[in-house]
C-alpha atoms as a PDB file:
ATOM      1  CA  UNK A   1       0.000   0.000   0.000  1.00  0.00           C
ATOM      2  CA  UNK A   2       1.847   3.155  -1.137  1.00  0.00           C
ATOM      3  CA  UNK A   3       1.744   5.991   1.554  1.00  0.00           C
ATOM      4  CA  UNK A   4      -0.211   8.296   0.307  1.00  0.00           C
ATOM      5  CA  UNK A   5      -3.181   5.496  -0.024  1.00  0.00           C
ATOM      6  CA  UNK A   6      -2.420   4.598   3.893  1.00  0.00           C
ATOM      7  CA  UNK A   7      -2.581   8.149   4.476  1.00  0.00           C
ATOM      8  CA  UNK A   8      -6.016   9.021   2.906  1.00  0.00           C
ATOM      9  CA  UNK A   9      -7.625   5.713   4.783  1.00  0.00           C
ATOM     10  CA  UNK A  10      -5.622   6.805   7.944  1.00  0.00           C
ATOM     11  CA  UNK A  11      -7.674  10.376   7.468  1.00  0.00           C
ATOM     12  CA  UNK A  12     -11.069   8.897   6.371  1.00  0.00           C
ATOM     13  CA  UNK A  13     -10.999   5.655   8.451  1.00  0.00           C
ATOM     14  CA  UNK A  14     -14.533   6.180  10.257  1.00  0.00           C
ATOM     15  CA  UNK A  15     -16.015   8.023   7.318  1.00  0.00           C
ATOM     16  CA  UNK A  16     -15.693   4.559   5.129  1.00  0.00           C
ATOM     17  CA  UNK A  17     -16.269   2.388   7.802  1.00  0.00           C
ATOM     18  CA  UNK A  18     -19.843   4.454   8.027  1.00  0.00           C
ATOM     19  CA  UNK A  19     -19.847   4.247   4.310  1.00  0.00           C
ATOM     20  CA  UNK A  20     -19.834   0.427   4.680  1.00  0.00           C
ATOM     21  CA  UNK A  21     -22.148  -0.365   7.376  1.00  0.00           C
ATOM     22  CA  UNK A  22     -24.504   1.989   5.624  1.00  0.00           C
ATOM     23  CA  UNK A  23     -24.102   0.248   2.419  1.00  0.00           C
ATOM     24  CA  UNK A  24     -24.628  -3.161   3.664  1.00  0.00           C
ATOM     25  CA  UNK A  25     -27.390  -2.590   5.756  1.00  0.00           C
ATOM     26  CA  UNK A  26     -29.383  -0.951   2.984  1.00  0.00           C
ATOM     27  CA  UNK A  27     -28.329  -3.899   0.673  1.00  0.00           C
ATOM     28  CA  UNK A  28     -29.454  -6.420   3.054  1.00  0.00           C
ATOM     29  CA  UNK A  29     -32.497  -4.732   3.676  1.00  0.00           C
ATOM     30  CA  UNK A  30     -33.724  -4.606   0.346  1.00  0.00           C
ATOM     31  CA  UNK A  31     -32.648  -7.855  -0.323  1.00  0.00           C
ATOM     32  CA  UNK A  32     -34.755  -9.572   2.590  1.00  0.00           C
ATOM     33  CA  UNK A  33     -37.410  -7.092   1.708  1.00  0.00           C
ATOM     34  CA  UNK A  34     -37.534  -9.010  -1.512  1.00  0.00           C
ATOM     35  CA  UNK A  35     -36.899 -12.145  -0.938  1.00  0.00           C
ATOM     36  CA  UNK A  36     -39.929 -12.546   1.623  1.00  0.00           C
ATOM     37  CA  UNK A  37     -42.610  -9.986   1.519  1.00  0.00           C
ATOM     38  CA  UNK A  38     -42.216  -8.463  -1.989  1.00  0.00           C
ATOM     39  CA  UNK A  39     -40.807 -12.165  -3.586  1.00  0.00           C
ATOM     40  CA  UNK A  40     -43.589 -11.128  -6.422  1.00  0.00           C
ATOM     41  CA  UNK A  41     -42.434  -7.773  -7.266  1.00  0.00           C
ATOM     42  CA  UNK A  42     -40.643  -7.574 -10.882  1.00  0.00           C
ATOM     43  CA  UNK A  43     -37.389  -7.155 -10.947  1.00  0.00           C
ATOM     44  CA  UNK A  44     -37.573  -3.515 -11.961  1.00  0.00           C
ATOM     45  CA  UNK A  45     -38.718  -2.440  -8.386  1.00  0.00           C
ATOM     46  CA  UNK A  46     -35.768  -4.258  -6.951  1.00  0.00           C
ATOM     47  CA  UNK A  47     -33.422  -1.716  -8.988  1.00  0.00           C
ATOM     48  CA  UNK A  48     -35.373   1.157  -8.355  1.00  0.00           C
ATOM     49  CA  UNK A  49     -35.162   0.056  -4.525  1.00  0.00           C
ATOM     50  CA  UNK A  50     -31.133  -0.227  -4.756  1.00  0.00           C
ATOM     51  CA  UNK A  51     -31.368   2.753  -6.031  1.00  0.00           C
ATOM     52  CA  UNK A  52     -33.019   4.458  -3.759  1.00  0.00           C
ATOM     53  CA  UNK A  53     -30.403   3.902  -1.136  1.00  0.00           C
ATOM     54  CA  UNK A  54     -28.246   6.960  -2.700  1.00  0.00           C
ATOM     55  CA  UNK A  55     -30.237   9.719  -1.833  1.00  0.00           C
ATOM     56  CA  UNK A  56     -31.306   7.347   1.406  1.00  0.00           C
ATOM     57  CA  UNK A  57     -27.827   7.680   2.354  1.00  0.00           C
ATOM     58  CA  UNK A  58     -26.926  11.599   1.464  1.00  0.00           C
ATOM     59  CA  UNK A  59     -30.468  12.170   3.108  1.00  0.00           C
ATOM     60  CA  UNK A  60     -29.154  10.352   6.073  1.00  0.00           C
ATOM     61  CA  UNK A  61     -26.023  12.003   6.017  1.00  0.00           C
ATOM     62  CA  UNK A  62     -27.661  15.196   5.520  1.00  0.00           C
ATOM     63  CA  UNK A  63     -30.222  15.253   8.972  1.00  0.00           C
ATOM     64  CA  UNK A  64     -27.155  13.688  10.693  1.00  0.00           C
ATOM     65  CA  UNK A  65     -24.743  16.275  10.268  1.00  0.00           C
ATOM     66  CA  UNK A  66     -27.584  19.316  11.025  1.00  0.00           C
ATOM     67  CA  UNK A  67     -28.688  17.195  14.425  1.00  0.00           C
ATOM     68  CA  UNK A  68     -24.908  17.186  15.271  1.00  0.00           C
ATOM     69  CA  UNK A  69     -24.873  21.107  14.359  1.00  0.00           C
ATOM     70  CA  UNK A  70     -27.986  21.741  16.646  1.00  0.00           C
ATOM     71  CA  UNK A  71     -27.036  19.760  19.310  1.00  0.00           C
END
């Protein structure tokens, strides 16, 4: 790993692991969502769902960072 790589994940180290956990959990959410309740739903609804989790997560992100401003 060349130092400036090290350096940048040094820096952003809780940032991606937030990244992550926010990514999987939507993924896995979705997923269950349609593998049990929704197991009917075309597969178009599924993409728009995976989708979704973009502005899910800068939405999140967003009323995260004003609560911490407020607070």
């Amino acid at each position: 790993m060349s130092g400036r790589l090290r350096d940048h994940v040094r820096t952003h180290r809780t940032g991606m692991l937030f990244d992550l956990v926010f990514a999987l959990g939507w993924v896995t959410l979705v997923s269950l969502l349609f593998e049990y309740p929704f197991a009917t739903a075309p597969r178009w609804a599924y993409l728009m769902f995976m989708l979704a989790g973009v502005p899910a997560y800068f939405g999140f992100v967003l009323s995260l960072s004003t609560a911490k401003e407020t607070a």
